[in-house]
C-alpha atoms as a PDB file:
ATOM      1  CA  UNK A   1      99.376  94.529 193.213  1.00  0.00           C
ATOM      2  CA  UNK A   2     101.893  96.098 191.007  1.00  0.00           C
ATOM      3  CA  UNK A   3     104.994  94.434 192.552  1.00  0.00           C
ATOM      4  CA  UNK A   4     102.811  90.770 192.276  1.00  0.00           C
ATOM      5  CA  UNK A   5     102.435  91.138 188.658  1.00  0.00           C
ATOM      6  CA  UNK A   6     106.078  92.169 188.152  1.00  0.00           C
ATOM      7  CA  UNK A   7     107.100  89.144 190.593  1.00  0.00           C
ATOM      8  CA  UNK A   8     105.096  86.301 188.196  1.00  0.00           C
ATOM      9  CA  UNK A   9     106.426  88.462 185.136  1.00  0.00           C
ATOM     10  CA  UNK A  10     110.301  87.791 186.756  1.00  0.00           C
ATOM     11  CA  UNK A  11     109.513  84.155 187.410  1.00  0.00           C
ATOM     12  CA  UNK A  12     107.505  83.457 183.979  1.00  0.00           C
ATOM     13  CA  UNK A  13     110.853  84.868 182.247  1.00  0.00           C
ATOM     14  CA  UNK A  14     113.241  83.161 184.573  1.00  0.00           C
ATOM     15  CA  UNK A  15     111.173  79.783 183.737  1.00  0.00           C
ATOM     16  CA  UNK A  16     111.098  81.062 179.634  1.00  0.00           C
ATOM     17  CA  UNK A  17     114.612  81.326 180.106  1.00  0.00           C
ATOM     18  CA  UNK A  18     115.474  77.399 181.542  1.00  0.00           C
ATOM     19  CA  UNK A  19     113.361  75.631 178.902  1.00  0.00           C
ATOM     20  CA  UNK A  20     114.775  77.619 176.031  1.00  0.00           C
ATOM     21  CA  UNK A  21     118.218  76.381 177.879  1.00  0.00           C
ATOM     22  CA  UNK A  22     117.100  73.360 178.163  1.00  0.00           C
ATOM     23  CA  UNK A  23     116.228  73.184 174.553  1.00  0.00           C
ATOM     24  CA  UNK A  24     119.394  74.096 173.554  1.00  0.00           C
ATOM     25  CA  UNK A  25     121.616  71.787 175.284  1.00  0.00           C
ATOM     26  CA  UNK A  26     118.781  69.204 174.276  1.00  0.00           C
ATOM     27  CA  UNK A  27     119.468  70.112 170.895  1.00  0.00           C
ATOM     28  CA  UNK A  28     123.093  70.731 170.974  1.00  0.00           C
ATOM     29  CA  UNK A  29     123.641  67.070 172.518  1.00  0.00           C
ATOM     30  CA  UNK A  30     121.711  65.421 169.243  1.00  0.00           C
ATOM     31  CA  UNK A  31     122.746  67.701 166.523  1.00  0.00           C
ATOM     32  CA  UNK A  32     126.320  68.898 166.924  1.00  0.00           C
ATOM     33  CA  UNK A  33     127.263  66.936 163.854  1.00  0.00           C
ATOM     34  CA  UNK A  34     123.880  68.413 161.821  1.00  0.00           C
ATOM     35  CA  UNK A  35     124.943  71.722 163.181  1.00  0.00           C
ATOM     36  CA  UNK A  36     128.074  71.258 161.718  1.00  0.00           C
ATOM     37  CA  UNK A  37     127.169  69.393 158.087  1.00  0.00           C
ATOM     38  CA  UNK A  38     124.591  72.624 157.794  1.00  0.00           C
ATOM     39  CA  UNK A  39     127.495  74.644 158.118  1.00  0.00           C
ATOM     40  CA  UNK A  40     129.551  73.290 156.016  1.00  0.00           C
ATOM     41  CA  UNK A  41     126.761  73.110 153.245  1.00  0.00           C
ATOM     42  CA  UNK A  42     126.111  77.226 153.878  1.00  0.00           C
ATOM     43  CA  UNK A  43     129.581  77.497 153.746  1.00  0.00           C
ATOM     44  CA  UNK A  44     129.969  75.676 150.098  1.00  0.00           C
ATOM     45  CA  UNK A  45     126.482  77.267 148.997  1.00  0.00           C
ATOM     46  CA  UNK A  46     128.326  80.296 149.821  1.00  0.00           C
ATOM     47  CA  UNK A  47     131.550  80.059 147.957  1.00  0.00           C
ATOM     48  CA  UNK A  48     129.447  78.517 144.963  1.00  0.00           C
ATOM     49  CA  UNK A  49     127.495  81.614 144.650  1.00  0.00           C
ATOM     50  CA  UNK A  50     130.120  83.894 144.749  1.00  0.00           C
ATOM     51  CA  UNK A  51     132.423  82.411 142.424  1.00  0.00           C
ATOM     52  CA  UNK A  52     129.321  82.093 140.064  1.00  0.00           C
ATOM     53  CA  UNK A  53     128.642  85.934 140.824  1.00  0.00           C
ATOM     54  CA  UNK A  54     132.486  86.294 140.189  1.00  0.00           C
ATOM     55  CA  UNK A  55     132.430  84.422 136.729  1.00  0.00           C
ATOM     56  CA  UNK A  56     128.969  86.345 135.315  1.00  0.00           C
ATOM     57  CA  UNK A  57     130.885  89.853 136.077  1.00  0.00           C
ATOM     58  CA  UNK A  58     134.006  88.441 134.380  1.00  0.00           C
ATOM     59  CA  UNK A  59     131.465  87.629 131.544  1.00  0.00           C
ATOM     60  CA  UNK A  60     129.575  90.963 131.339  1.00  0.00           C
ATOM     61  CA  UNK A  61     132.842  92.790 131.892  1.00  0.00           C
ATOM     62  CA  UNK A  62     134.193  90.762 128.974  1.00  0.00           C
ATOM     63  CA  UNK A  63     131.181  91.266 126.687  1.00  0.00           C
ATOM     64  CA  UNK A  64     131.053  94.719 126.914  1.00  0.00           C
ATOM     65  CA  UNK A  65     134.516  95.261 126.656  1.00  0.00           C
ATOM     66  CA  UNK A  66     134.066  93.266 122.768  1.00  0.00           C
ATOM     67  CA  UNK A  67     130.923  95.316 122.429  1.00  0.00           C
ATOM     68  CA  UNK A  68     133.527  98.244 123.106  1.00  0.00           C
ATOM     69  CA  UNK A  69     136.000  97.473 120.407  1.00  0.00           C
ATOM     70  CA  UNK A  70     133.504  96.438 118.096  1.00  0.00           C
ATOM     71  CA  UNK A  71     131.857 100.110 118.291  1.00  0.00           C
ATOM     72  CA  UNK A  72     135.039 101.730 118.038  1.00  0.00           C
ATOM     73  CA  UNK A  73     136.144  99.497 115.098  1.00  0.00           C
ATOM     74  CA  UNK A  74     133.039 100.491 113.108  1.00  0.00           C
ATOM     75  CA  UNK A  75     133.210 103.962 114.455  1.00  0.00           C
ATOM     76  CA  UNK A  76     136.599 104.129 112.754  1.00  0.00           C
ATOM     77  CA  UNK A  77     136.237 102.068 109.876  1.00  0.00           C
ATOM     78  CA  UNK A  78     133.452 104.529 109.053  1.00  0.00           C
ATOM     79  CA  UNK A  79     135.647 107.522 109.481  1.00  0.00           C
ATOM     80  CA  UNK A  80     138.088 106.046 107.032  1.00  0.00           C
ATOM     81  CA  UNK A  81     135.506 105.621 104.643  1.00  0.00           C
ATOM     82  CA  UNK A  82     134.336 109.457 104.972  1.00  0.00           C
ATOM     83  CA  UNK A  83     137.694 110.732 104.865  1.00  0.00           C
ATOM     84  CA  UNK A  84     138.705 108.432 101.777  1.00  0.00           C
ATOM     85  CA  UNK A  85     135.403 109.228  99.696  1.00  0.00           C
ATOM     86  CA  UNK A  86     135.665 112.879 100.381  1.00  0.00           C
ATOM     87  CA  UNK A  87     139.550 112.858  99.264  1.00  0.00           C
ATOM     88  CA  UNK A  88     138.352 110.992  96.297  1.00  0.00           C
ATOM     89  CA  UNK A  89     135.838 113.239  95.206  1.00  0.00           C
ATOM     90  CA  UNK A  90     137.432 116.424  95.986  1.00  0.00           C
ATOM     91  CA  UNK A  91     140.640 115.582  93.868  1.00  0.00           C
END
């Protein structure tokens, strides 16, 4: 009973197997050139995103390096201005 069920399992599979070949080649003979536009499409989708990635780090990266200086500039400026009134009172 056993090796029967395994048998039709085997020969369901082996049957799977040919249509999904079949399929395939079916597919493969009408859409090589689909296959291939898709492809190329990904491919460009691809390159688009990544280069737009690329660009928005280049633009954080830049902000925060103006944010930076900015801080720093004020930072200082505000030093100065503590050292120079406290020089100008004490004398």
């Amino acid at each position: 009973m056993i090796i029967i069920i395994i048998i039709i399992i085997i020969i369901i599979i082996i049957i799977i197997i040919i249509i999904i070949i079949i399929i395939i080649k079916i597919i493969i003979d009408v859409s090589v050139i689909l296959v291939v536009l898709v492809v190329v499409v990904l491919v460009v989708v691809v390159v688009v995103v990544v280069v737009a990635a690329a660009v928005v780090v280049v633009v954080v990266v830049v902000v925060v390096v103006v944010v930076v200086v900015v801080v720093v500039v004020v930072v200082v400026a505000a030093a100065a201005a503590v050292v120079v009134t406290v020089i100008v009172c004490t004398s």
